[in-house]
C-alpha atoms as a PDB file:
ATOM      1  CA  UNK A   1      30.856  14.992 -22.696  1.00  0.00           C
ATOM      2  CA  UNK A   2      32.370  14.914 -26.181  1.00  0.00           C
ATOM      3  CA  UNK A   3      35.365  12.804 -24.616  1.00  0.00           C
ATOM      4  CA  UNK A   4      33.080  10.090 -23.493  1.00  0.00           C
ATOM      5  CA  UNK A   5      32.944   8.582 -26.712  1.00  0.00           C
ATOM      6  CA  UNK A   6      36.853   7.575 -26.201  1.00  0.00           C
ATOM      7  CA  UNK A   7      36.668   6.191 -23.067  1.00  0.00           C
ATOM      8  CA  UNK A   8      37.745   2.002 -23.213  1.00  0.00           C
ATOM      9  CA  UNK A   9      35.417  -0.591 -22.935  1.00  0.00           C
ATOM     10  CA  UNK A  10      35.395  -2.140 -19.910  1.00  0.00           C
ATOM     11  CA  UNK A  11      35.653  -6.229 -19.405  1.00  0.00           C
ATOM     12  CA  UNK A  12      32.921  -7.756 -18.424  1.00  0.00           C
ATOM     13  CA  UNK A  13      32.109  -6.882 -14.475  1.00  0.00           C
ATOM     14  CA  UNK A  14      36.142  -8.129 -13.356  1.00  0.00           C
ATOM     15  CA  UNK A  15      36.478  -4.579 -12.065  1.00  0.00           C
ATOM     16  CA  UNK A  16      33.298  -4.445  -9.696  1.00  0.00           C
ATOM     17  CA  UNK A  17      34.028  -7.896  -7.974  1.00  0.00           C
ATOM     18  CA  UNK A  18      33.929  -7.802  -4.209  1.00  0.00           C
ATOM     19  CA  UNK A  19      32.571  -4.129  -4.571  1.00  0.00           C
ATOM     20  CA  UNK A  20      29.711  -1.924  -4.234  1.00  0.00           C
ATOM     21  CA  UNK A  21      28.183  -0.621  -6.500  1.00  0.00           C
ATOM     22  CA  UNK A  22      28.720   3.283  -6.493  1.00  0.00           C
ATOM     23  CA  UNK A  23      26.002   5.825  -7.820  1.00  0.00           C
ATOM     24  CA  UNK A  24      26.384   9.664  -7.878  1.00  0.00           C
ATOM     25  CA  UNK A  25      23.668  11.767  -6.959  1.00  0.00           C
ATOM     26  CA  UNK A  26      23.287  15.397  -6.202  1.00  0.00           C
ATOM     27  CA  UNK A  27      20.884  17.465  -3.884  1.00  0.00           C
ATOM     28  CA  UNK A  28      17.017  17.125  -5.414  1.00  0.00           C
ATOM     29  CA  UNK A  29      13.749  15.964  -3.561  1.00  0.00           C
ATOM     30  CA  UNK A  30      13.434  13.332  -5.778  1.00  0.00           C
ATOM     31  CA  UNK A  31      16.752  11.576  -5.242  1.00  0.00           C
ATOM     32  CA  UNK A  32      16.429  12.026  -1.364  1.00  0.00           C
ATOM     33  CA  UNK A  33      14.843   8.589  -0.963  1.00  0.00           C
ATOM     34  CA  UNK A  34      18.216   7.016  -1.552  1.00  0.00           C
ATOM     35  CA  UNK A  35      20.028   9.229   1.006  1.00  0.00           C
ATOM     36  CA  UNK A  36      17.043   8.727   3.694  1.00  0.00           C
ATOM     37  CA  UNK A  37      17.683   4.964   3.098  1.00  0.00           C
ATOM     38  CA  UNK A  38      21.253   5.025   3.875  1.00  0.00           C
ATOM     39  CA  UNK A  39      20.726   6.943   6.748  1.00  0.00           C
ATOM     40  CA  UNK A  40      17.986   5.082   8.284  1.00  0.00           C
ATOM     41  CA  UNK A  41      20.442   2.280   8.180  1.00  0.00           C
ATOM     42  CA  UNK A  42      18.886   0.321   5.279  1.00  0.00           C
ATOM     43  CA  UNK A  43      21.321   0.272   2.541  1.00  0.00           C
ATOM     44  CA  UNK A  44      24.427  -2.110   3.260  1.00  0.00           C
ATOM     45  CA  UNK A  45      27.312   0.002   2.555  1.00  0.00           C
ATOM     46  CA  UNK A  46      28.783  -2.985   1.768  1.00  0.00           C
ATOM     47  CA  UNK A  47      26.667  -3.177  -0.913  1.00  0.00           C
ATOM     48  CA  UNK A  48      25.920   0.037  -2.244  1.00  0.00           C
ATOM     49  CA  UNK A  49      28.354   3.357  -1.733  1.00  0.00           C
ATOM     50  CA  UNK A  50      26.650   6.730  -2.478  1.00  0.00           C
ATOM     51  CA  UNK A  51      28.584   9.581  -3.797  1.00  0.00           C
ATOM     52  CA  UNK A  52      27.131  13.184  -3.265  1.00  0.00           C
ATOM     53  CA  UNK A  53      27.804  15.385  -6.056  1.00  0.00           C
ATOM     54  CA  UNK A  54      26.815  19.120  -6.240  1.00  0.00           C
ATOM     55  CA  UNK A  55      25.249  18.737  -9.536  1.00  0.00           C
ATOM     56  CA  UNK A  56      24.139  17.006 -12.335  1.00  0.00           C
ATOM     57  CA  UNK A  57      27.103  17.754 -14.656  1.00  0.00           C
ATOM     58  CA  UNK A  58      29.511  16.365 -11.711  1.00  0.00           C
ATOM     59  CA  UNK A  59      27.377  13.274 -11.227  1.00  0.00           C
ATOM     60  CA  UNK A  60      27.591  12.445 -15.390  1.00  0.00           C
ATOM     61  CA  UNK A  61      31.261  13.503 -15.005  1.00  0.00           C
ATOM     62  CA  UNK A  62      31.970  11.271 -12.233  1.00  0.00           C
ATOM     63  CA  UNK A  63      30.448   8.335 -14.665  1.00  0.00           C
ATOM     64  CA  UNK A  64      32.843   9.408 -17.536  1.00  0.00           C
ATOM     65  CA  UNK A  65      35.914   9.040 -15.294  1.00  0.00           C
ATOM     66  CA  UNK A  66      34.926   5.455 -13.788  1.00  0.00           C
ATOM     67  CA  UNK A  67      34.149   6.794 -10.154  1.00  0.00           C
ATOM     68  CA  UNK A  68      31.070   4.687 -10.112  1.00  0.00           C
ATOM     69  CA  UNK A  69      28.949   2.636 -11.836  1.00  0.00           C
ATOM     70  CA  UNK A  70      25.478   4.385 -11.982  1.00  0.00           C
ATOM     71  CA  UNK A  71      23.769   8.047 -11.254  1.00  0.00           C
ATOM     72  CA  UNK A  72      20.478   9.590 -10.637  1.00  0.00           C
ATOM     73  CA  UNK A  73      19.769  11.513 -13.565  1.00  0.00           C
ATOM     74  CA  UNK A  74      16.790  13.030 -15.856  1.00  0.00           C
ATOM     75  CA  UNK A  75      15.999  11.438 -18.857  1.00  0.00           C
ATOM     76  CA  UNK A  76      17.174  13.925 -21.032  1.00  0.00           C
ATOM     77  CA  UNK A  77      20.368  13.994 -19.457  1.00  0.00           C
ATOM     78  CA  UNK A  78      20.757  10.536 -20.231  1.00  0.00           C
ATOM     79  CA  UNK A  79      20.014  10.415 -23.690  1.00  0.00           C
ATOM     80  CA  UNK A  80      22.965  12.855 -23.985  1.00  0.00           C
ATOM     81  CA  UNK A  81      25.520  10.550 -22.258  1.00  0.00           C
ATOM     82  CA  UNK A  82      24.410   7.595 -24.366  1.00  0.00           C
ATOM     83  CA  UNK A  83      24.980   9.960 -27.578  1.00  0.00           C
ATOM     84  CA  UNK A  84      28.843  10.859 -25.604  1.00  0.00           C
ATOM     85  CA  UNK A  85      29.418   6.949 -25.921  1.00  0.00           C
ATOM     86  CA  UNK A  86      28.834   5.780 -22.171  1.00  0.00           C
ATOM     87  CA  UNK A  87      26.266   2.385 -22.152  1.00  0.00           C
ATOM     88  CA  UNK A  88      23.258   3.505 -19.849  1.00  0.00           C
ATOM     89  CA  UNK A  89      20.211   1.655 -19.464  1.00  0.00           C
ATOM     90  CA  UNK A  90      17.372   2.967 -16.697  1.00  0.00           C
ATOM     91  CA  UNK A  91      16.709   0.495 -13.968  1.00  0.00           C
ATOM     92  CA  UNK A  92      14.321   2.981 -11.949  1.00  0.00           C
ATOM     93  CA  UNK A  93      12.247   5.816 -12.298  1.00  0.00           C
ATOM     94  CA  UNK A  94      12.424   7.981  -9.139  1.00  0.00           C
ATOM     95  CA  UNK A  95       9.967  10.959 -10.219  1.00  0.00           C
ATOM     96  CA  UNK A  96       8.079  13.003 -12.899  1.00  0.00           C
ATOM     97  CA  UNK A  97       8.217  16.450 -12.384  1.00  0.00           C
ATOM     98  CA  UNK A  98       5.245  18.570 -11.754  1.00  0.00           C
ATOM     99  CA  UNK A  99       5.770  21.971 -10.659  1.00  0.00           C
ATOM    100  CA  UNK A 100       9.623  21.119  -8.753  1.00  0.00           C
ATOM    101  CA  UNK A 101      11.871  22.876 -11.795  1.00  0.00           C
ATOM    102  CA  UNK A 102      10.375  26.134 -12.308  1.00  0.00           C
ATOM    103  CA  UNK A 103      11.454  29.859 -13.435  1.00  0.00           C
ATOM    104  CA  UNK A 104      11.972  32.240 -10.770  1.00  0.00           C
ATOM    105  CA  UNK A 105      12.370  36.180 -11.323  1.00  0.00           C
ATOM    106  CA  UNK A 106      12.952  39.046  -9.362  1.00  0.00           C
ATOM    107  CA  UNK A 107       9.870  40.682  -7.338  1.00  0.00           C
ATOM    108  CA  UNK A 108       9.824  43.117 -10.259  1.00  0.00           C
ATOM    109  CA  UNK A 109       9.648  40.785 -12.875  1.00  0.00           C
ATOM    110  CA  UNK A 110       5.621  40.501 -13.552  1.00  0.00           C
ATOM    111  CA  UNK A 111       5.192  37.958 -16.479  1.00  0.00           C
ATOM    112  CA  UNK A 112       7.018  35.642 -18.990  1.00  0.00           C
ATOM    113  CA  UNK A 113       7.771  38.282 -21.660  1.00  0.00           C
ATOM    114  CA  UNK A 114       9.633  40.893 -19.020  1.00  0.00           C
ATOM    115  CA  UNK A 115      12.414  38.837 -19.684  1.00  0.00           C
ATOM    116  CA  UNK A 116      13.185  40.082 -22.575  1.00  0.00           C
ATOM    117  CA  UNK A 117      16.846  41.447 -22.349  1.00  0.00           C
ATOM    118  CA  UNK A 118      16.742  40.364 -19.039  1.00  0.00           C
ATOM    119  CA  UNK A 119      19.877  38.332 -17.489  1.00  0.00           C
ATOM    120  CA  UNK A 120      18.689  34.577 -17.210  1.00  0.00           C
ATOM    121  CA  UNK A 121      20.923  31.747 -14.745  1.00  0.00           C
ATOM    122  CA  UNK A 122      20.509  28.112 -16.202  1.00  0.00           C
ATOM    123  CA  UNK A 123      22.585  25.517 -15.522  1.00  0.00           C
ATOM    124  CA  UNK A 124      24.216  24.177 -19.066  1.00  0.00           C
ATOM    125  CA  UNK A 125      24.132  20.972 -20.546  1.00  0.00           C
ATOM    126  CA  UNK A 126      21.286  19.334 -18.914  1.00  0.00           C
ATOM    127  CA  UNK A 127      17.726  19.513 -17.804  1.00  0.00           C
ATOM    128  CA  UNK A 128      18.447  23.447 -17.512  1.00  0.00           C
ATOM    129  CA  UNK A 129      18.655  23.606 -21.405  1.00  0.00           C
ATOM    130  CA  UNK A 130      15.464  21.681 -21.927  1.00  0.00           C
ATOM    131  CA  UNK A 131      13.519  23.978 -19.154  1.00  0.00           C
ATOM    132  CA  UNK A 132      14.881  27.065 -20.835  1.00  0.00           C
ATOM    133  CA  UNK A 133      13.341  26.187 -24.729  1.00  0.00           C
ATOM    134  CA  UNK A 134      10.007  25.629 -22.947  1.00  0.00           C
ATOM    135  CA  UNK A 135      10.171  28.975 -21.111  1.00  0.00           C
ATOM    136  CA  UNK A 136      11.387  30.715 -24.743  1.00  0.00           C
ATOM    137  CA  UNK A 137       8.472  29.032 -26.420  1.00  0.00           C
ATOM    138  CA  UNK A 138       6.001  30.191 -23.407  1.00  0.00           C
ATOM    139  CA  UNK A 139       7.132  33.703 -23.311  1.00  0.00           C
ATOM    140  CA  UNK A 140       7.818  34.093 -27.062  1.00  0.00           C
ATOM    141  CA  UNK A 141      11.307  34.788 -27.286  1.00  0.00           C
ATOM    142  CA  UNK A 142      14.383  33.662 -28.508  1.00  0.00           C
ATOM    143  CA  UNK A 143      17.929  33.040 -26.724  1.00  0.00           C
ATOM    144  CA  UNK A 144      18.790  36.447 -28.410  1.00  0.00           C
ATOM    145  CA  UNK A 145      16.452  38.193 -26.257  1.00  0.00           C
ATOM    146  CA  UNK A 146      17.957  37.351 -23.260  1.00  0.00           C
ATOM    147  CA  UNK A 147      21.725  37.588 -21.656  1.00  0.00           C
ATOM    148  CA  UNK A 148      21.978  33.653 -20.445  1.00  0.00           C
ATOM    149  CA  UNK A 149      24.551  32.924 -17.580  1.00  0.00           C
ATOM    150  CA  UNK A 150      25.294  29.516 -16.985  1.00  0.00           C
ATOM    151  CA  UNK A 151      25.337  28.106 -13.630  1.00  0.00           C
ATOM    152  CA  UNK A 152      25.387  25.263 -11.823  1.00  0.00           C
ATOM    153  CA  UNK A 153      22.827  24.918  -8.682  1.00  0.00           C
ATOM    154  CA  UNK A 154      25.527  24.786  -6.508  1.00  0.00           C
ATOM    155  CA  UNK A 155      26.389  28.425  -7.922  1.00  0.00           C
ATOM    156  CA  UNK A 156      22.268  29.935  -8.005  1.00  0.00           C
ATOM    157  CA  UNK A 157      22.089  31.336  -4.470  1.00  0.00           C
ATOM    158  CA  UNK A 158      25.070  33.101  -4.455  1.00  0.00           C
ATOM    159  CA  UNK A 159      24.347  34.609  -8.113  1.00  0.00           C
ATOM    160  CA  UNK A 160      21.165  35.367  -6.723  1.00  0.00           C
ATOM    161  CA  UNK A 161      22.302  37.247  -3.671  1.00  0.00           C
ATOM    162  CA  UNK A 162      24.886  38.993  -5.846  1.00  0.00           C
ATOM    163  CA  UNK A 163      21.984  40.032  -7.366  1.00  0.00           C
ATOM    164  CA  UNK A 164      23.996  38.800 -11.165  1.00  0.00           C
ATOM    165  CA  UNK A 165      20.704  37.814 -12.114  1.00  0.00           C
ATOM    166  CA  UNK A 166      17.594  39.115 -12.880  1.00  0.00           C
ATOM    167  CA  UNK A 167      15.842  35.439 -13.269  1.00  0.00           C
ATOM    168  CA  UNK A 168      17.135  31.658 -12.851  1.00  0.00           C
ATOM    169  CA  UNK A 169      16.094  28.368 -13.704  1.00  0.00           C
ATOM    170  CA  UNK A 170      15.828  26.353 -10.766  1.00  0.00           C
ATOM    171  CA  UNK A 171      15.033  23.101  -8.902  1.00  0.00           C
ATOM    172  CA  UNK A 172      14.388  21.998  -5.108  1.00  0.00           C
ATOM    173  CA  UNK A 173      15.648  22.292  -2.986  1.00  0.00           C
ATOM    174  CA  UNK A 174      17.674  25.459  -4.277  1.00  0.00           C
ATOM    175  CA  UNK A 175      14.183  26.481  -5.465  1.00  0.00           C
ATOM    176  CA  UNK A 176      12.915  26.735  -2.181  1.00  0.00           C
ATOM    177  CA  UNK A 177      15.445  28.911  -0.814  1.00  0.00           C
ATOM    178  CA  UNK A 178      15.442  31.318  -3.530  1.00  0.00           C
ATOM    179  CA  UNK A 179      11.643  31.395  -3.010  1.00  0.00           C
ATOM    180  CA  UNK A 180      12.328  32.464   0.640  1.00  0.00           C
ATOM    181  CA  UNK A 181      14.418  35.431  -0.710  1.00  0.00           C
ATOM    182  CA  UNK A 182      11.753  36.920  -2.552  1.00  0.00           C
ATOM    183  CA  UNK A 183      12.217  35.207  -5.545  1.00  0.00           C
ATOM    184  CA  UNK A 184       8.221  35.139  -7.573  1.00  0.00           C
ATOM    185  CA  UNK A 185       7.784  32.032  -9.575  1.00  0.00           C
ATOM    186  CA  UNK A 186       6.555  32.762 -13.262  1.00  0.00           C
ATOM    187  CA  UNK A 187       6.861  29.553 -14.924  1.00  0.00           C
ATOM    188  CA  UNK A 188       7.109  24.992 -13.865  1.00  0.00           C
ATOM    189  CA  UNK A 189       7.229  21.943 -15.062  1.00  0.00           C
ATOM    190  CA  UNK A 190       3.432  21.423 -14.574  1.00  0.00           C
ATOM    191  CA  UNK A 191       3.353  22.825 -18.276  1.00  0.00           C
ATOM    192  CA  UNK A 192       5.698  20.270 -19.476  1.00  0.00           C
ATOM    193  CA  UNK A 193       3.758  17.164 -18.423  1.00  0.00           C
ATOM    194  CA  UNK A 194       6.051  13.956 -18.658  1.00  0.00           C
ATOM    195  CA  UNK A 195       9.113  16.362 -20.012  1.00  0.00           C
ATOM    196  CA  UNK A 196      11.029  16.094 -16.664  1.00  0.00           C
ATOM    197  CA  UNK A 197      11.756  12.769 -15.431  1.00  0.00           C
ATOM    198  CA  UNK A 198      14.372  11.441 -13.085  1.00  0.00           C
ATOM    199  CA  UNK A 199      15.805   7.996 -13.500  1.00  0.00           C
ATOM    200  CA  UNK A 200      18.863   5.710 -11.844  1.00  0.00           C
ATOM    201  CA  UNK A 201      21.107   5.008 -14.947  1.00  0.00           C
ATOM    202  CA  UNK A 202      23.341   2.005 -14.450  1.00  0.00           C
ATOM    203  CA  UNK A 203      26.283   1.399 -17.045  1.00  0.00           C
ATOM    204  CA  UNK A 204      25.695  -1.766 -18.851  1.00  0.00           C
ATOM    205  CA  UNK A 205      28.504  -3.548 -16.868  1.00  0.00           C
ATOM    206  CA  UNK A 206      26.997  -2.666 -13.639  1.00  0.00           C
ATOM    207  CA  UNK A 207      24.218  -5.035 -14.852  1.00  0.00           C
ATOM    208  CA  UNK A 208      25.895  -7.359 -14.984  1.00  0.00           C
ATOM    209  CA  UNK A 209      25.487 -11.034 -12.376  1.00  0.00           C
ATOM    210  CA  UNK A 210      28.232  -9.701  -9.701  1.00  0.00           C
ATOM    211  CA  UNK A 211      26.493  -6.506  -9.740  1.00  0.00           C
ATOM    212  CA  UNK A 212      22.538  -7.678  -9.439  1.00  0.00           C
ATOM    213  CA  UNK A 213      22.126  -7.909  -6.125  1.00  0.00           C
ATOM    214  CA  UNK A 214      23.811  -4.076  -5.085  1.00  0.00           C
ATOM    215  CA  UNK A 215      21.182  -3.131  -8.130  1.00  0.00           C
ATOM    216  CA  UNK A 216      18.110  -4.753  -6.447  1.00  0.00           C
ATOM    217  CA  UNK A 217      18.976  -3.605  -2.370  1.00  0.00           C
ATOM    218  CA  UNK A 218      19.329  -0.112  -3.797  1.00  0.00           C
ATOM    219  CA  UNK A 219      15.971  -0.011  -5.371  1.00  0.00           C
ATOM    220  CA  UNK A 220      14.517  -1.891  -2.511  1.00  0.00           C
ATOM    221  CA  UNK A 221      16.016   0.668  -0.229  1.00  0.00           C
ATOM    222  CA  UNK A 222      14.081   3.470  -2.242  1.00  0.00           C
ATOM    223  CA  UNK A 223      11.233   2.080  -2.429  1.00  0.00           C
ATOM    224  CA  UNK A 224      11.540   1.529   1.153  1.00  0.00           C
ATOM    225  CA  UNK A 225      11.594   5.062   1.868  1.00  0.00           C
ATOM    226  CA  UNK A 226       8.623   5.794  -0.131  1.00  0.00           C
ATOM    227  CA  UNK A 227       6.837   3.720   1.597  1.00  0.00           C
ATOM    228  CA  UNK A 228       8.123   5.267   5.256  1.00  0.00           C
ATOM    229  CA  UNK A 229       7.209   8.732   3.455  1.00  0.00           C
ATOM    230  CA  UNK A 230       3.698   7.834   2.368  1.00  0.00           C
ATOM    231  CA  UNK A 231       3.112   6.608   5.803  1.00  0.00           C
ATOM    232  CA  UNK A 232       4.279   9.554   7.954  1.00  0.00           C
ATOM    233  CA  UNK A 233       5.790  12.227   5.709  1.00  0.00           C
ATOM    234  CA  UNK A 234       6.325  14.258   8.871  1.00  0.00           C
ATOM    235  CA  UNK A 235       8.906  12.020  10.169  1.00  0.00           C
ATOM    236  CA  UNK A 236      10.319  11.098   6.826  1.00  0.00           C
ATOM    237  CA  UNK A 237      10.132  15.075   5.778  1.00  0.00           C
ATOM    238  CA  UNK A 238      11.947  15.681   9.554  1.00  0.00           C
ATOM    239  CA  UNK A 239      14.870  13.341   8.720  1.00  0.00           C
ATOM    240  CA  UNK A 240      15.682  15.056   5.488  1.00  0.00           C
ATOM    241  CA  UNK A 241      15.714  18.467   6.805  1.00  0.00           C
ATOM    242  CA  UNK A 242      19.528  18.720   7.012  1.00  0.00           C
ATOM    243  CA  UNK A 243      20.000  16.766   4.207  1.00  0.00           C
ATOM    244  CA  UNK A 244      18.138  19.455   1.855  1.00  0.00           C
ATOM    245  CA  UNK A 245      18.610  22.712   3.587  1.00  0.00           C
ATOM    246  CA  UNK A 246      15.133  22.735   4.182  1.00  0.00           C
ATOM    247  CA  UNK A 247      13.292  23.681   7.480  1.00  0.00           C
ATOM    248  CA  UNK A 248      10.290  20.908   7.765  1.00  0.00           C
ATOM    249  CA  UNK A 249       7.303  22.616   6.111  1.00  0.00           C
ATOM    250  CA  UNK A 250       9.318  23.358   2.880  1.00  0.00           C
ATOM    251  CA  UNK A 251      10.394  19.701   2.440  1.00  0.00           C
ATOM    252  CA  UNK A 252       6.740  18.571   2.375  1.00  0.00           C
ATOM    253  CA  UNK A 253       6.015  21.245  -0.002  1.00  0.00           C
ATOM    254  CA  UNK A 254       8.835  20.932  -2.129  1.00  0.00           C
ATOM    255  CA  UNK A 255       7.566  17.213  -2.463  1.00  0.00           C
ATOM    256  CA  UNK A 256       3.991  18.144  -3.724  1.00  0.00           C
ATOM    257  CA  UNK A 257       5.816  19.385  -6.935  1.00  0.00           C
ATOM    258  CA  UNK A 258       6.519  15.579  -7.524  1.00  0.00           C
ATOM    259  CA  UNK A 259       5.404  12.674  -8.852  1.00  0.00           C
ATOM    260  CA  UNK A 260       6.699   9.799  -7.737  1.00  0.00           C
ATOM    261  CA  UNK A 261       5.873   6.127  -9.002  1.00  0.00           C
ATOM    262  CA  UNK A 262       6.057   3.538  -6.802  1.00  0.00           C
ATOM    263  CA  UNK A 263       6.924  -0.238  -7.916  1.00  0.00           C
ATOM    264  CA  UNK A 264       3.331  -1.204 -10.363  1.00  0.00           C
ATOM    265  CA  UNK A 265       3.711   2.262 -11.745  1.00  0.00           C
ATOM    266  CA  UNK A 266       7.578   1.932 -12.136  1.00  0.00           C
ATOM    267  CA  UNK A 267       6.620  -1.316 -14.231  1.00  0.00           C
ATOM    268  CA  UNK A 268       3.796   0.395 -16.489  1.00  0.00           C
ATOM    269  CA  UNK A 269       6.835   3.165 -17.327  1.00  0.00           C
ATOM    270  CA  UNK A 270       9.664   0.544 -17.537  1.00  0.00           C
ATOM    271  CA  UNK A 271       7.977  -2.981 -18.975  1.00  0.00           C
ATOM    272  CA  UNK A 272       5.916  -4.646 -21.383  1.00  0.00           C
ATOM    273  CA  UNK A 273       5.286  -4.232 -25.005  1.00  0.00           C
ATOM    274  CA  UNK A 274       5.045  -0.470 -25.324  1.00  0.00           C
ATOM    275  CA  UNK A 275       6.579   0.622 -21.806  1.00  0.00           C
ATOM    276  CA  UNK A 276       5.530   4.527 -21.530  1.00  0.00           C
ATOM    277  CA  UNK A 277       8.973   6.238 -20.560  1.00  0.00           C
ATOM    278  CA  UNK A 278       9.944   4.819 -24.059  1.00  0.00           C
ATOM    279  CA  UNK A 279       7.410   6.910 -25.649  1.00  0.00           C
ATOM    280  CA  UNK A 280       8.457   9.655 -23.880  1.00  0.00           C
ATOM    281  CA  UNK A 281      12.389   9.432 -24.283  1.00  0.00           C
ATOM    282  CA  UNK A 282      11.331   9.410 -28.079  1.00  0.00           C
ATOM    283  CA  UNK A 283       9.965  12.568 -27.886  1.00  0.00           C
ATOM    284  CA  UNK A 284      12.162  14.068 -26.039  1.00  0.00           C
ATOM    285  CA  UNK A 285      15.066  12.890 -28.015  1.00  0.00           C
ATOM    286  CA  UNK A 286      13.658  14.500 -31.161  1.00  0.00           C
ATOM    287  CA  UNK A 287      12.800  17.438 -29.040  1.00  0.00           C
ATOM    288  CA  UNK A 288      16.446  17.864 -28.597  1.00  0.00           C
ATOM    289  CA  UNK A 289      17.565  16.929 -32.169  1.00  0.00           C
ATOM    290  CA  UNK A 290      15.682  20.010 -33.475  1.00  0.00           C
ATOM    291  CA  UNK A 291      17.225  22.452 -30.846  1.00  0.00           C
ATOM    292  CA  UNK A 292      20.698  21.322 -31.354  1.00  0.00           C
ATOM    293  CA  UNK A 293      21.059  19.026 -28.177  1.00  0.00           C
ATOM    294  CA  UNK A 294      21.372  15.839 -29.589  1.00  0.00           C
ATOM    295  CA  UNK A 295      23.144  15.571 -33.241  1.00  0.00           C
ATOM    296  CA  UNK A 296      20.930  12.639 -33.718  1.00  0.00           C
ATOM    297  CA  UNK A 297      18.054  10.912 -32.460  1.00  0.00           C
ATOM    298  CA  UNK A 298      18.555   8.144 -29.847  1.00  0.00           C
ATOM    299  CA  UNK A 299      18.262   4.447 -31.088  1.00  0.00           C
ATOM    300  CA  UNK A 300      16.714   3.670 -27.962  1.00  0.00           C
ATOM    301  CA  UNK A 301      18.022   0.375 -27.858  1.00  0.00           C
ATOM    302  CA  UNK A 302      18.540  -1.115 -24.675  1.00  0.00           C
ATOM    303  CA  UNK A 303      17.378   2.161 -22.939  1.00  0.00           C
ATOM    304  CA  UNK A 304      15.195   0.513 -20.455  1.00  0.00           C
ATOM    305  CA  UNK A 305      15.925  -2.311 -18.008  1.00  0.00           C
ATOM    306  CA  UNK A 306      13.178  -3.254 -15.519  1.00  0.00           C
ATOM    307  CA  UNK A 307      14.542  -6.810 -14.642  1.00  0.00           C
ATOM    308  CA  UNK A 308      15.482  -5.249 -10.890  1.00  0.00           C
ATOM    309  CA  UNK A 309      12.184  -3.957  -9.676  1.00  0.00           C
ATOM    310  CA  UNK A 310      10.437  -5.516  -7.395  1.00  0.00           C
ATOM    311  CA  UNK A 311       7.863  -8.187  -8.701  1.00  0.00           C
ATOM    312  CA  UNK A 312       5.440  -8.591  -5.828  1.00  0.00           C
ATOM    313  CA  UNK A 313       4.191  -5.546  -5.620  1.00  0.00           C
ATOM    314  CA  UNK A 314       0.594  -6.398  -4.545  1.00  0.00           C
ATOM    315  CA  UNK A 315       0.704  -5.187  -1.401  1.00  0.00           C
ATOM    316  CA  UNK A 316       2.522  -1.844  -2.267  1.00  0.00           C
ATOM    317  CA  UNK A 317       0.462   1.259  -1.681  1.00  0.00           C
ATOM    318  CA  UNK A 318       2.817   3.381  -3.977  1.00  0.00           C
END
């Protein structure tokens, strides 16, 4: 990401006219909403194009090279684009963790501390990083106590079956799967409350009047399938099966490890005087200042953009 910093500034929106708008997302529960929208045939691919990455760090290099215009991302991921140079702002909050990123450990691997000199998988550079401090603080050990390999999600399962790890820091639905091979779950994000959240990130010139109404059908289209989920998760959970890799039960139970805010709540994080991601993007920048993730704090400024959500929400059971 230290490139990003060099890349041009764009004109004004010149470059998206006549265009969707393009967002990168990769495999995670929380993200599925968008892909169960363009399935079911409510996204206008003439409005919005998604691109399936396999993770994260493709998505947020996908953005650095121009490929599209927005990606669904955790928080602390994009504070650390904005401090590479590219212009996000977060038009949507898809999630909060609460138990979906966890630690998982071989069968013989009791507690936190057996770690210790132990070979840990983590995937580098994002939400990974931020997962593993908590874990070190929890178990009471350094980075020097462990052998950390960095790998994608894409890479985990194989790793795992390779058996190149002893433990791995994980997320649905690669979680899941890894569960089903006998992996034992020591540690999640249930206590990290309001540490891992994913957001759709928009570059500033995606915001722009040519691109408003792509941003607005996309979020509509989420919140869509939130509401078709809500209503008959079985169905909804059924039509994401092949999408995730999931059989049916473990898609509904991967979801109980989220929370996910439908449009009033999406306005208590996003608007008004003291919106409450921005309290939490504060602390988590500072968070990462101190462990060497961030070389400064984030100004914040312009972070949060909630002038596409919804605004008659009265009727919304989310």
């Amino acid at each position: 990401m230290g490139g990003l910093s060099l890349l041009p500034v764009l004109p004004a929106c010149d470059w998206l006219l006549d265009k969707p708008i393009a967002v990168a997302a990769h495999a995670w529960v929380g993200y599925e909403s968008m892909f169960l929208a363009r399935d079911e045939g409510w996204l206008d691919l003439r409005q919005v194009r998604l691109l399936e990455t396999r993770s994260a760090s493709a998505s947020l290099q996908a953005l650095a090279q121009g490929q599209v215009q927005g990606a669904a991302l955790t928080l602390d991921e994009v504070l650390r684009a904005r401090s590479g140079g590219l212009p996000l702002s977060v038009v949507l909050v898809f999630d909060v963790s609460a138990g979906a990123d966890m630690l998982l450990a071989r069968a013989g691997i009791k507690k936190l501390s057996d770690i210790k000199g132990r070979r840990l998988g983590y995937e580098q550079g994002t939400t990974g990083e931020l997962m593993l401090l908590e874990v070190m603080r929890a178990a009471g050990l350094s980075r020097q106590d462990i052998t950390l390999v960095p790998l994608a999600i894409d890479q985990q399962r194989a790793a795992w079956s390779r058996q190149e790890i002893d433990a791995v820091i994980s997320y649905e639905p690669v979680a899941s799967q890894l569960l089903a091979q006998d992996a034992t779950r020591l540690f999640d994000s249930r206590k990290t409350p309001n540490t891992i959240v994913d957001v759709l990130a928009l570059r500033r010139d995606a915001l722009e009047p040519c691109c408003q109404a792509a941003v607005r059908h996309l979020i509509e289209g989420h919140f869509r399938a939130l509401e078709h989920l809500a209503g008959n998760p079985r169905d909804a959970a059924y039509r994401m099966t092949r999408h995730l890799g999931l059989p049916l039960h473990q898609v509904l139970s991967a979801f109980k490890g989220l929370v996910q805010p439908g449009v009033a709540n999406n306005h208590r994080l996003l608007a008004g005087a003291t919106p409450e991601l921005l309290a939490s993007a504060r602390q988590i920048s500072g968070v990462m200042v101190r462990n060497h993730l961030l070389k400064q704090e984030d100004s914040l400024n312009l972070l949060l953009c909630p002038d596409f959500l919804p605004t008659d929400f009265s009727a919304n059971r989310l």
